[in-house]
N, C-alpha and C. Protein backbone atom coordinates (compact mmCIF):
# COMPACT_ATOMS: atom_id res chain seq x y z
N UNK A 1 0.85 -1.18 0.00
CA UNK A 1 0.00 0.00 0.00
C UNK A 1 0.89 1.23 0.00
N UNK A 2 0.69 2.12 -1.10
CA UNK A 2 1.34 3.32 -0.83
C UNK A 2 1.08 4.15 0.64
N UNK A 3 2.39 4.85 0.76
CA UNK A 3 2.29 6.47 1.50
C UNK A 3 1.25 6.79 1.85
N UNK A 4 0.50 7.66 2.48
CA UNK A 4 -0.31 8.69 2.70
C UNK A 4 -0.23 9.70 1.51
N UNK A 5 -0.87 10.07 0.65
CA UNK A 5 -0.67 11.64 -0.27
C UNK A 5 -0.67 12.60 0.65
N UNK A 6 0.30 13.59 0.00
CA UNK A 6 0.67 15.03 0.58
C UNK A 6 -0.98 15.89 0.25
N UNK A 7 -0.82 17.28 0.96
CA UNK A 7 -2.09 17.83 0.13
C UNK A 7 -2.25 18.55 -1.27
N UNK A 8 -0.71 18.22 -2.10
CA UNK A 8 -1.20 18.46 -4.10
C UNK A 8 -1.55 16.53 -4.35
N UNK A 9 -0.90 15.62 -3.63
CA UNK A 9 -1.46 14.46 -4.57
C UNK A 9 -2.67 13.97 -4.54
N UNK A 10 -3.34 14.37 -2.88
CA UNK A 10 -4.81 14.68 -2.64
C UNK A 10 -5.35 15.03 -3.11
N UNK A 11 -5.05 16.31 -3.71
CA UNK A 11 -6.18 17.09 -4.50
C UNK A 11 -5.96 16.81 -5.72
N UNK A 12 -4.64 16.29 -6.00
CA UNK A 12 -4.79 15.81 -7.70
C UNK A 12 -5.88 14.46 -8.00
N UNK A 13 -5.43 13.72 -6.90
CA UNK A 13 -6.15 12.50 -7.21
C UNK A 13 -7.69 12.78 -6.96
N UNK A 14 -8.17 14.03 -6.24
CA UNK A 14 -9.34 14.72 -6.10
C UNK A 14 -10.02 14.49 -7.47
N UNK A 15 -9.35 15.69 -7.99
CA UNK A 15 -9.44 16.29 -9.56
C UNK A 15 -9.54 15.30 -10.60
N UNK A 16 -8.89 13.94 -10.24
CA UNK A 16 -8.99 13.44 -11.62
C UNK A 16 -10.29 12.45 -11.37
N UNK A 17 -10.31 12.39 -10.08
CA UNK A 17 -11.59 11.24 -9.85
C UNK A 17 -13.07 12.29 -10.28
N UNK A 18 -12.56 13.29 -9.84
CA UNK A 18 -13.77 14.00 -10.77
C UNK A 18 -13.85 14.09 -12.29
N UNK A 19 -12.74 14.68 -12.54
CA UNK A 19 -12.80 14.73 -14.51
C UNK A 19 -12.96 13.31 -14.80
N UNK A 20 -12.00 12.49 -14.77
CA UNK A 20 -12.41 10.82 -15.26
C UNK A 20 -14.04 10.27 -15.18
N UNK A 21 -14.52 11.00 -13.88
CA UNK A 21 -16.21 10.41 -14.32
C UNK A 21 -17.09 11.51 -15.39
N UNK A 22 -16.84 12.89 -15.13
CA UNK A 22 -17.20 13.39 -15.99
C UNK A 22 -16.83 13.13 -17.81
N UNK A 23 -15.63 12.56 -17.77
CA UNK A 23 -15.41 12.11 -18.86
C UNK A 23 -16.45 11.07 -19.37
N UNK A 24 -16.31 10.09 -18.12
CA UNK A 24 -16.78 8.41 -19.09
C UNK A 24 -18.54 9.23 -19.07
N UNK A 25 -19.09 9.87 -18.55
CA UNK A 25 -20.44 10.17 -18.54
C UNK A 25 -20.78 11.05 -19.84
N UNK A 26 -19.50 11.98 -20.16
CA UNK A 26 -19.79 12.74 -21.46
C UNK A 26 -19.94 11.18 -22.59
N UNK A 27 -18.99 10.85 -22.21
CA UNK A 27 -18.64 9.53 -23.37
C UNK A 27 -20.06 8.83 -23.70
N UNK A 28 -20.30 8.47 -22.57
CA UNK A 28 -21.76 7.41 -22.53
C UNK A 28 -22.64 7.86 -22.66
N UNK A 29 -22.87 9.24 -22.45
CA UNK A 29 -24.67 9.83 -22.64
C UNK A 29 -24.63 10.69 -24.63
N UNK A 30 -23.30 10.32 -25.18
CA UNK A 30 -23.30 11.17 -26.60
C UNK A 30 -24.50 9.97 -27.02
N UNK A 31 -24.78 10.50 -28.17
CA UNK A 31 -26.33 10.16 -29.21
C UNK A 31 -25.28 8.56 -30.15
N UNK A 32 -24.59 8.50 -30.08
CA UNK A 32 -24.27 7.84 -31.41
C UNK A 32 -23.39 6.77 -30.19
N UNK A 33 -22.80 6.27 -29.35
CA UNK A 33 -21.60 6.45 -28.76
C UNK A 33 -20.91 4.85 -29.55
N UNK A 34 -19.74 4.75 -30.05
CA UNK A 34 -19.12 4.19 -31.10
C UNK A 34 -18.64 2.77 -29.48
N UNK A 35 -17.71 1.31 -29.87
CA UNK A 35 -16.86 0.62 -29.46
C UNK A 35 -15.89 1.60 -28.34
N UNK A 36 -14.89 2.45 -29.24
CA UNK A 36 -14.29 3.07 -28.71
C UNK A 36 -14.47 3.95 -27.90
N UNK A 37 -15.47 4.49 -27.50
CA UNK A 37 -15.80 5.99 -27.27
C UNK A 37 -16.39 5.37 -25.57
N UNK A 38 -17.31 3.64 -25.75
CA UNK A 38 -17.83 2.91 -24.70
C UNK A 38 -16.37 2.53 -23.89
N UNK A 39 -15.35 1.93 -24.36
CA UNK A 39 -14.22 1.84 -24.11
C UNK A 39 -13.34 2.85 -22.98
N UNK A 40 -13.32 3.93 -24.13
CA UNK A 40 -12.69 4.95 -22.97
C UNK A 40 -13.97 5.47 -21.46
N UNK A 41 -14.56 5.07 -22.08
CA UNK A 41 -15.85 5.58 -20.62
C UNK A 41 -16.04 4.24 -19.84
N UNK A 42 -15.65 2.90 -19.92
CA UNK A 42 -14.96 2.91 -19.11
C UNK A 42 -13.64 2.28 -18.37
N UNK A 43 -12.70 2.63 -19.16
CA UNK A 43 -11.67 3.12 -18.44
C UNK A 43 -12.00 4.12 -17.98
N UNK A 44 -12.54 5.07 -18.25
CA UNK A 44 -12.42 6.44 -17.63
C UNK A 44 -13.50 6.42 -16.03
N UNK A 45 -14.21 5.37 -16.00
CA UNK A 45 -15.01 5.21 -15.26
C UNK A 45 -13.99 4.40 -13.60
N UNK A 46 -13.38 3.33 -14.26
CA UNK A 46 -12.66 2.64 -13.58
C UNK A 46 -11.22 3.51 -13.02
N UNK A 47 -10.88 4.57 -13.48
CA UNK A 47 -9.76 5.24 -13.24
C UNK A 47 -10.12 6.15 -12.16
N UNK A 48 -11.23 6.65 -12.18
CA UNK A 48 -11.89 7.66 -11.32
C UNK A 48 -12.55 6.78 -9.88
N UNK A 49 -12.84 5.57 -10.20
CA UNK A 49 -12.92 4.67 -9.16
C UNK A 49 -11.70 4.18 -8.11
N UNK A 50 -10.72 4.40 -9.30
CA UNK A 50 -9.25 3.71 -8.34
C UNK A 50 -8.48 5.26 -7.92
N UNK A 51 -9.00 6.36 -8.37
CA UNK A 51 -8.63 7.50 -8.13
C UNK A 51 -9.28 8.61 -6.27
N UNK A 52 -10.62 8.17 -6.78
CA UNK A 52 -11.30 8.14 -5.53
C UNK A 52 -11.33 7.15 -4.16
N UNK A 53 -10.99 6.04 -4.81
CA UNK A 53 -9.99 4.97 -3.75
C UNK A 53 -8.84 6.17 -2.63
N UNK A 54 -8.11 6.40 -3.74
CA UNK A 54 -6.58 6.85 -3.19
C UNK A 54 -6.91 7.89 -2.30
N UNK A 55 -8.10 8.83 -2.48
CA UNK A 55 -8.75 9.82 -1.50
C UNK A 55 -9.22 9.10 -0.38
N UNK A 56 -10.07 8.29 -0.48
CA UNK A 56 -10.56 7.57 0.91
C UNK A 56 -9.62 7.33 1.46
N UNK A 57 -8.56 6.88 1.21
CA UNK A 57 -7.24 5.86 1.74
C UNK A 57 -6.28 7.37 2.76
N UNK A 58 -6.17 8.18 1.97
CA UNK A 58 -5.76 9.15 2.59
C UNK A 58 -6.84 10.16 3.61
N UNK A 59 -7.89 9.92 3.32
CA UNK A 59 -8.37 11.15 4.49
C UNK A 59 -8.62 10.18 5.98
N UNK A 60 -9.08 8.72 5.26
CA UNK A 60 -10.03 7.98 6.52
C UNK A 60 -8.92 6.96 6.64
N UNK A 61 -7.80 6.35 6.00
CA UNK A 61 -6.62 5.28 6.19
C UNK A 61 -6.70 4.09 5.81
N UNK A 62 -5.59 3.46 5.13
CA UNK A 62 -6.04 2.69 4.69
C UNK A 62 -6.42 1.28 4.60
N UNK A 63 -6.94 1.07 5.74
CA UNK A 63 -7.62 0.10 6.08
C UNK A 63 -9.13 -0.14 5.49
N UNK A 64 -9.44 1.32 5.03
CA UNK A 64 -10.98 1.28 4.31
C UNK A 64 -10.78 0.85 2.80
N UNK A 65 -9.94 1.08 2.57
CA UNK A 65 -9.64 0.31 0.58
C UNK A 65 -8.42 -0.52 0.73
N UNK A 66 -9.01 -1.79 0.95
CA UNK A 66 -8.35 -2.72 0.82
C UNK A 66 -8.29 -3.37 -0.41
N UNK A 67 -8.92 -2.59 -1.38
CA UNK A 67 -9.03 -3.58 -2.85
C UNK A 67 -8.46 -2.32 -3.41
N UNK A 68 -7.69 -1.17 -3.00
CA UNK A 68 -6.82 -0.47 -3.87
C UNK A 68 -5.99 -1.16 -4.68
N UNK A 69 -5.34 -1.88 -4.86
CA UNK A 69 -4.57 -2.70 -5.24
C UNK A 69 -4.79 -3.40 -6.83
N UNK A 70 -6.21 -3.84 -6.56
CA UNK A 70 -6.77 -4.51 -7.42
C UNK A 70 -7.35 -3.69 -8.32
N UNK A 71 -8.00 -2.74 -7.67
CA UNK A 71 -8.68 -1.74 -8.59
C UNK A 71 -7.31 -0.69 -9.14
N UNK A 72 -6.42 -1.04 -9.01
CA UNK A 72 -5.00 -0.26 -10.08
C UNK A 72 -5.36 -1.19 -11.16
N UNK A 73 -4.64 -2.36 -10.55
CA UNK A 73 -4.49 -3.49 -12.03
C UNK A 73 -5.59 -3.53 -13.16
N UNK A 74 -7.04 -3.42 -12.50
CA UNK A 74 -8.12 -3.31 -13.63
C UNK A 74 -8.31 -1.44 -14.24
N UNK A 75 -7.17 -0.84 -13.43
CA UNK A 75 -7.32 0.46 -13.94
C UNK A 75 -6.69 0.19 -15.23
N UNK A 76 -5.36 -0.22 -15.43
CA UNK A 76 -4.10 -0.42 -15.94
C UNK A 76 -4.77 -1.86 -17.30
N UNK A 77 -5.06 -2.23 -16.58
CA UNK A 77 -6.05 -3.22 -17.55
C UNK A 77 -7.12 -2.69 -18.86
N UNK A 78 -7.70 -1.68 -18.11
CA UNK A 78 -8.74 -1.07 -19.07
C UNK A 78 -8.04 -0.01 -19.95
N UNK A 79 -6.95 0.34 -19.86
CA UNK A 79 -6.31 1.58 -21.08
C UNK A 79 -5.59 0.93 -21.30
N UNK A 80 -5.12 -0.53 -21.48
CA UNK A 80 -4.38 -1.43 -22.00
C UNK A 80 -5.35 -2.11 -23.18
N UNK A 81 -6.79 -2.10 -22.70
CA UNK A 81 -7.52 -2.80 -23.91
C UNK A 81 -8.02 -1.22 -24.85
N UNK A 82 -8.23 -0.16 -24.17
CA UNK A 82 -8.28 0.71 -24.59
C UNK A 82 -7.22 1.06 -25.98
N UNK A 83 -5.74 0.83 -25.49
CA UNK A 83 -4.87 1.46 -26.70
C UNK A 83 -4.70 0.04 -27.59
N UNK A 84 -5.18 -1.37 -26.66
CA UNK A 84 -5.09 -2.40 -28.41
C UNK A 84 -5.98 -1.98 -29.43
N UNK A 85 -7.56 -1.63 -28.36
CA UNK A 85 -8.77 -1.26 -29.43
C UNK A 85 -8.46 -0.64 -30.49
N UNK A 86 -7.49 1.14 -30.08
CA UNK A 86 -7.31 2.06 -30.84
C UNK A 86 -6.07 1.18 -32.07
N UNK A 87 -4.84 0.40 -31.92
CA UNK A 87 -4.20 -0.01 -32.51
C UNK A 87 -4.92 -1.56 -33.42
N UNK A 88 -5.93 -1.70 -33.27
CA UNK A 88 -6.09 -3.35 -33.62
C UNK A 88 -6.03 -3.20 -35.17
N UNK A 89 -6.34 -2.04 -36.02
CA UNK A 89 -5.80 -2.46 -37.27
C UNK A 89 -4.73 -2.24 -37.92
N UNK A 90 -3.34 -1.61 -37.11
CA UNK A 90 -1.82 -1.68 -37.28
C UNK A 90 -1.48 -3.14 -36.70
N UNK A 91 -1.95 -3.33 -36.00
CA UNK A 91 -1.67 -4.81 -35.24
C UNK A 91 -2.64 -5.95 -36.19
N UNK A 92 -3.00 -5.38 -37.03
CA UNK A 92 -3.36 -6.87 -37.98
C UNK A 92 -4.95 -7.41 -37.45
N UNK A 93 -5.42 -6.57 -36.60
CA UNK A 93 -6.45 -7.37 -35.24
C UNK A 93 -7.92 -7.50 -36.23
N UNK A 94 -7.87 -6.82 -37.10
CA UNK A 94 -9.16 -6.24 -37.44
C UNK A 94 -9.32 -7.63 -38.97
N UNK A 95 -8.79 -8.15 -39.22
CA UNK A 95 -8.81 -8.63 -40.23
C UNK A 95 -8.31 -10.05 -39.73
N UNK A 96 -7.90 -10.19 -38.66
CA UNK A 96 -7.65 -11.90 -38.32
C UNK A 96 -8.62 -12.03 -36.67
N UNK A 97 -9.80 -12.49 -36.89
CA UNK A 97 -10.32 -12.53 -35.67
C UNK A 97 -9.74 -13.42 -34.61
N UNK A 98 -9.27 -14.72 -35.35
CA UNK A 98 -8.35 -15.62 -34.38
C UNK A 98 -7.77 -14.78 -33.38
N UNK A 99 -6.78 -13.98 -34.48
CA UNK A 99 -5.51 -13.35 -33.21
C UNK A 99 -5.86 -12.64 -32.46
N UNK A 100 -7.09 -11.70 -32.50
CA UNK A 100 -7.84 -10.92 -31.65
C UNK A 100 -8.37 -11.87 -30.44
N UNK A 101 -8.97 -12.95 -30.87
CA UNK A 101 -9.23 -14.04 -29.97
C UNK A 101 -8.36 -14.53 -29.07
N UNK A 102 -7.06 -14.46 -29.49
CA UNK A 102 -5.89 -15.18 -28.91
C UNK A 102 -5.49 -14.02 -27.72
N UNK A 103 -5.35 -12.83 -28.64
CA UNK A 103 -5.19 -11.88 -27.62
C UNK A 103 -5.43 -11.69 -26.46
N UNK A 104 -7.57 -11.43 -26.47
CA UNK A 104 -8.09 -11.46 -25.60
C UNK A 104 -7.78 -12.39 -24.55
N UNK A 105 -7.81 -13.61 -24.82
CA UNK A 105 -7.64 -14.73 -23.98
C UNK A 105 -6.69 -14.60 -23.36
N UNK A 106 -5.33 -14.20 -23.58
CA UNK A 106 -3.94 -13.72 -23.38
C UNK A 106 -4.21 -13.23 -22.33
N UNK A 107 -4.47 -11.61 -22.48
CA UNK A 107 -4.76 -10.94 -21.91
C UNK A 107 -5.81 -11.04 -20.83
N UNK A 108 -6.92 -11.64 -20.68
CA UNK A 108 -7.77 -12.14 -20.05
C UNK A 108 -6.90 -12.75 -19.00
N UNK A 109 -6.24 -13.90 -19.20
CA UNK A 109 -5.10 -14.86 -18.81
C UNK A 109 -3.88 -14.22 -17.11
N UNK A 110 -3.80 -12.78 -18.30
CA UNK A 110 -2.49 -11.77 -17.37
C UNK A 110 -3.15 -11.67 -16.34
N UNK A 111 -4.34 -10.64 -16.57
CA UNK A 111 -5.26 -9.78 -15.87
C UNK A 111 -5.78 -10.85 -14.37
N UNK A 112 -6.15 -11.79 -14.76
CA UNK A 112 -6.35 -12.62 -13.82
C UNK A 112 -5.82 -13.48 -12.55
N UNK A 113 -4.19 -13.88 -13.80
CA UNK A 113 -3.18 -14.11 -12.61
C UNK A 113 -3.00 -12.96 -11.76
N UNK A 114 -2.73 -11.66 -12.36
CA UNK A 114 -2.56 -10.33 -11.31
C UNK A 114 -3.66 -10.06 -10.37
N UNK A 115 -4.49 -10.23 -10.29
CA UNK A 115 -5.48 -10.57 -9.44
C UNK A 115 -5.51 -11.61 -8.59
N UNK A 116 -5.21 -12.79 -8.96
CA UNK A 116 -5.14 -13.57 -7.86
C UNK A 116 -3.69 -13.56 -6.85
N UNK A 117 -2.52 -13.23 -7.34
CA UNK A 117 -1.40 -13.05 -6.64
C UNK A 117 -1.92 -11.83 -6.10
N UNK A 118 -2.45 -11.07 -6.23
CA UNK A 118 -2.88 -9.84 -4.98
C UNK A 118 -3.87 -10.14 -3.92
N UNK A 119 -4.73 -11.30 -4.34
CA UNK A 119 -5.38 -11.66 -3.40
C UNK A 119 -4.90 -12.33 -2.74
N UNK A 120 -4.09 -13.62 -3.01
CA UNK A 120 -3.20 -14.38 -2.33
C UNK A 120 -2.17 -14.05 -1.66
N UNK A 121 -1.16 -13.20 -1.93
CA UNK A 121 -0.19 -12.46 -1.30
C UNK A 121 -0.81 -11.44 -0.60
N UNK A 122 -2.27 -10.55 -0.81
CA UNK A 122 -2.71 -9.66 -0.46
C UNK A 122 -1.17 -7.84 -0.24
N UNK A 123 -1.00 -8.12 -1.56
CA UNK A 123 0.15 -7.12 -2.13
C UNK A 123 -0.85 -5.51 -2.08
């Protein structure tokens, strides 16, 4: 578990847990909203979740977010599927569904072991 935040990483991590939901909410309430656009809203949803974590942890201690941890990795997780989405047709993704398949699964695969070694080690 990290430090305590000073009072700028407080208020940064304030600030972004606010913009990040205002983001994924602009994202999700547009008229048309595309793969990508659902994508970044939410990551942007999940970032502002693990962002507002880091506030609780610092005002009340952190014994109240004990799944900080976890909620990084699925932060880190979601703008990881975020920038394949944006890359999948330099990466070949869009035209071989297999490998997109393979990917996912891959990735699915990571995401999961990192999750359970945090639960198990409780890191």
């Amino acid at each position: 578990m990290p430090a305590m935040l000073g009072t700028i990483g407080l208020l940064s991590h304030l600030v972004a847990t606010i913009a990040f939901g205002i983001l994924g909410l602009a994202l999700v309430l547009r008229r048309a909203p595309t793969g990508v656009r659902l994508a970044v809203a939410l990551a942007s949803f999940v970032t502002a979740f693990w962002a507002g974590g880091h506030v609780l942890a610092s005002a009340y201690g952190a014994d109240l977010v004990p799944w900080l941890s976890r909620a990084e990795t699925l932060r880190t997780a979601a703008w990881i599927g975020v920038l394949i989405l944006l890359q999948r047709r330099s990466l070949g993704l869009a035209e071989r569904p297999s490998q997109s398949f393979a990917l996912a699964v891959g990735m699915g695969f990571i995401i999961a072991l990192q999750l359970a070694l945090d639960i198990m080690f409780d890191l």
